[in-house]
N, C-alpha and C. Protein backbone atom coordinates (compact mmCIF):
# COMPACT_ATOMS: atom_id res chain seq x y z
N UNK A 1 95.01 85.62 129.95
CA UNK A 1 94.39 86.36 128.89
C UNK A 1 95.46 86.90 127.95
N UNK A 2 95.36 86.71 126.44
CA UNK A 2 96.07 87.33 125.22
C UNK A 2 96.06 88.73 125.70
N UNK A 3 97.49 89.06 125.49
CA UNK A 3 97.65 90.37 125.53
C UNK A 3 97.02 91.14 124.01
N UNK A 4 96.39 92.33 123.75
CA UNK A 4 95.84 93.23 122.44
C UNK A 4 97.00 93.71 122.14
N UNK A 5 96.96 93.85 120.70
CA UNK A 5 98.06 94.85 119.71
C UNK A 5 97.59 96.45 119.98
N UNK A 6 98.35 97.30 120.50
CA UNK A 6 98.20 98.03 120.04
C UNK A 6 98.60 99.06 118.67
N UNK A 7 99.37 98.55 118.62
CA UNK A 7 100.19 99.35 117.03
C UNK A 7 100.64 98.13 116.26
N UNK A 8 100.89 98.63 115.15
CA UNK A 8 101.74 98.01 114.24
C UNK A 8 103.03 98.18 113.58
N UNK A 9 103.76 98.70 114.85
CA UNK A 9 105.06 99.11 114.88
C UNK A 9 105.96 97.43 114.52
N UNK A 10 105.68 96.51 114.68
CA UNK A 10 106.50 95.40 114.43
C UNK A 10 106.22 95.14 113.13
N UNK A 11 105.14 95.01 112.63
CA UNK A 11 104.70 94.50 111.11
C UNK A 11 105.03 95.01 110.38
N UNK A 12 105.14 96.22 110.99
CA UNK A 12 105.45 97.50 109.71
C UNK A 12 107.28 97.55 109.29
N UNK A 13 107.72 97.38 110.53
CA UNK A 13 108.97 97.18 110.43
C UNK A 13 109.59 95.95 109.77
N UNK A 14 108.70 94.62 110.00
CA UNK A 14 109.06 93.58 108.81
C UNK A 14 108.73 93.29 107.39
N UNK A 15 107.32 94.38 107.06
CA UNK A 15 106.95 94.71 105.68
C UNK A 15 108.37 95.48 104.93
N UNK A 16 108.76 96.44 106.03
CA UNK A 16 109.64 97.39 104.96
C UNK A 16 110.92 96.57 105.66
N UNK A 17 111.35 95.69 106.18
CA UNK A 17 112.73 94.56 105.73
C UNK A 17 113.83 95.58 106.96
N UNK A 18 112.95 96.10 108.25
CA UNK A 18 114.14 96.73 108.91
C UNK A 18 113.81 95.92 110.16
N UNK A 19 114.90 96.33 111.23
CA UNK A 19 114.85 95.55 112.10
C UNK A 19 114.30 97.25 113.51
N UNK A 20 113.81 96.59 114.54
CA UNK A 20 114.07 97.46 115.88
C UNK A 20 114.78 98.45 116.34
N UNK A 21 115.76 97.61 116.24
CA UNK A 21 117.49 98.22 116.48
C UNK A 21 117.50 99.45 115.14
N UNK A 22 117.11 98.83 114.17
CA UNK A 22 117.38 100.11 112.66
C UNK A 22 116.84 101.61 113.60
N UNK A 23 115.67 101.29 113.98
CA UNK A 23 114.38 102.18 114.18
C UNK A 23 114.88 103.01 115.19
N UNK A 24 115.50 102.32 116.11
CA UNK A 24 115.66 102.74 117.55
C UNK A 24 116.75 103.95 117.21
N UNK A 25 117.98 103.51 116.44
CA UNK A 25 119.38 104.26 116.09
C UNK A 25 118.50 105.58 114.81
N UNK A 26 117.63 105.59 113.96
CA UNK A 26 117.45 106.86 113.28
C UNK A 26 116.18 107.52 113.94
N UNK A 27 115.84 107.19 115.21
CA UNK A 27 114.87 107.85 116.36
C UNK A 27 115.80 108.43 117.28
N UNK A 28 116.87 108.09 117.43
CA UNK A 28 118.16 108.17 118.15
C UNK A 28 117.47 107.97 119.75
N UNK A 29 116.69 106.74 120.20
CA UNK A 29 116.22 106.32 121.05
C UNK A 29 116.67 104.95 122.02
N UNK A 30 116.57 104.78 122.94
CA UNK A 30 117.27 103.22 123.24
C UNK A 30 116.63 101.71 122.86
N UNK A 31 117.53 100.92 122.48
CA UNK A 31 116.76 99.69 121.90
C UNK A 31 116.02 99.34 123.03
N UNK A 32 116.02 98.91 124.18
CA UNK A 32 114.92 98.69 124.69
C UNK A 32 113.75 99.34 124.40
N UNK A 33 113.33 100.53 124.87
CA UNK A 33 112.25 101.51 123.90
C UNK A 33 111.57 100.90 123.55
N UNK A 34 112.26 101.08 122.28
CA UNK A 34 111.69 100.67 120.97
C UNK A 34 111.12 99.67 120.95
N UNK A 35 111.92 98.21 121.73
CA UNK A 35 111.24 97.01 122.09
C UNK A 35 109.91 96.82 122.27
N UNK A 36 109.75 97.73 123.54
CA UNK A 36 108.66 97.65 124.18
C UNK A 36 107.75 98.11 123.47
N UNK A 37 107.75 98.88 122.36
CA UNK A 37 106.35 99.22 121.46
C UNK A 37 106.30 98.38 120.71
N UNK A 38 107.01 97.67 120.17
CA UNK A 38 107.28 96.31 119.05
C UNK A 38 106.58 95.06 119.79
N UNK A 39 106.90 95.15 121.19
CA UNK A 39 105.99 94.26 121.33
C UNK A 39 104.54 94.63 122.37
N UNK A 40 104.26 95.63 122.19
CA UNK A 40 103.05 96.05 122.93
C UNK A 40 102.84 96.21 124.44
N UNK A 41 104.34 96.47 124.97
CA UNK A 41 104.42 96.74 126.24
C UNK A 41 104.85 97.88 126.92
N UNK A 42 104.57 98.57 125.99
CA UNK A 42 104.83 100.29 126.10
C UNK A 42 104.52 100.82 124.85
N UNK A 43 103.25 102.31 124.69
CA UNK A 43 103.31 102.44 123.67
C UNK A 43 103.94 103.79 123.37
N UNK A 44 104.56 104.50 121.93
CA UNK A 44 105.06 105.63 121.93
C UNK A 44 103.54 106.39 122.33
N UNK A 45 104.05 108.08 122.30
CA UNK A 45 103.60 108.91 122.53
C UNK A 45 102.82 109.08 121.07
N UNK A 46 102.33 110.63 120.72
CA UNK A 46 101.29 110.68 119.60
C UNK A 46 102.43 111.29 118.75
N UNK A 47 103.14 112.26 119.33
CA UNK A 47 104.46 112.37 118.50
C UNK A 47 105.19 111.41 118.22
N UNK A 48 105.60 110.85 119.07
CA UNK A 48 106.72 109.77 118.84
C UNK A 48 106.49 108.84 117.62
N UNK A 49 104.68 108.99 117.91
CA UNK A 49 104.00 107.83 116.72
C UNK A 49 104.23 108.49 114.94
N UNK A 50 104.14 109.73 114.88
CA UNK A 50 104.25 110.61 114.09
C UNK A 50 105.64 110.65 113.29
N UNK A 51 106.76 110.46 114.40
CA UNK A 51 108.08 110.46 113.85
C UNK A 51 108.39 109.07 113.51
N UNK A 52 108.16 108.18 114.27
CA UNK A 52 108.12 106.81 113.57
C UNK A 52 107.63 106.51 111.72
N UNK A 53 106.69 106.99 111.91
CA UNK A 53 105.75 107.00 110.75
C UNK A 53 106.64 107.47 109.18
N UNK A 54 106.96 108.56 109.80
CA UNK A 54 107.94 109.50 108.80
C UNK A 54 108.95 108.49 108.32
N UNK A 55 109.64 108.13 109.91
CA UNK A 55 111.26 107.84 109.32
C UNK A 55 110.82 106.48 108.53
N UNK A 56 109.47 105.45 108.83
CA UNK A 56 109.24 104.48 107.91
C UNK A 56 108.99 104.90 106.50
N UNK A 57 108.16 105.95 106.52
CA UNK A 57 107.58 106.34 105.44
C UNK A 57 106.45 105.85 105.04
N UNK A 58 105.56 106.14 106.22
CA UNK A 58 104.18 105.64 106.19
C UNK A 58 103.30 106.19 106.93
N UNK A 59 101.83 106.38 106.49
CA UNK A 59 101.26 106.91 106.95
C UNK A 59 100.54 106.30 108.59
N UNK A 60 100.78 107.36 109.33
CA UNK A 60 100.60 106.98 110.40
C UNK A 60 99.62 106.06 111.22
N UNK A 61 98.26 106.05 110.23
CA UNK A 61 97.05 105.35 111.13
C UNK A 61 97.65 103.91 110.24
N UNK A 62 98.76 103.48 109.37
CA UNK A 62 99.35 102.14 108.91
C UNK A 62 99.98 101.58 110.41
N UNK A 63 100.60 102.20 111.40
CA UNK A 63 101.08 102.26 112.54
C UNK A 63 100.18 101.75 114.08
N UNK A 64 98.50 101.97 113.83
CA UNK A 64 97.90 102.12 114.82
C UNK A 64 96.70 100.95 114.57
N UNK A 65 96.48 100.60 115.14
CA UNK A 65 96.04 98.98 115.30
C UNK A 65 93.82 99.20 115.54
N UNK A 66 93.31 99.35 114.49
CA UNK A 66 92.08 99.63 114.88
C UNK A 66 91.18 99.32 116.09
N UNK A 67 90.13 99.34 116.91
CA UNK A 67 90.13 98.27 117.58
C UNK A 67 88.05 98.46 117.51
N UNK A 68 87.38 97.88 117.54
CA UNK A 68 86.18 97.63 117.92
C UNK A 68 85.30 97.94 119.18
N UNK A 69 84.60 98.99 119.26
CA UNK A 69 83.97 99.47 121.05
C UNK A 69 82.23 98.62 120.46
N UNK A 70 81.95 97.62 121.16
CA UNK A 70 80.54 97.49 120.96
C UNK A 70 79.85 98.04 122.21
């Protein structure tokens, strides 16, 4: 089974032309980390999501991946 997106911590990071590693060093966090939310195998916290957001310069629900409850 396809793993679900939860964020859009990777897209967002290739819209605005930065890499992981950028993200990880002005979060002052470890590149792995960061990895793991980039690719949906760990997600940040609600803060963490918050400071991400900032240091992109974007609003945060741009970050969070909608999802559908039927």
């Amino acid at each position: 089974m396809k793993k679900k997106a939860k964020n859009r911590i990777k897209a967002v990071l290739v819209e605005k032309g930065k890499t992981s590693v950028w993200l990880a060093e002005e979060l002052q966090m470890s590149k792995n980390t960061v990895s793991k939310w980039c690719t949906n195998t760990m997600q940040p916290t609600m803060e963490t999501l918050f400071e991400i957001a900032e240091v992109l310069n974007v609003n945060v629900q741009e970050l969070i991946v909608a999802t559908v409850v039927k």
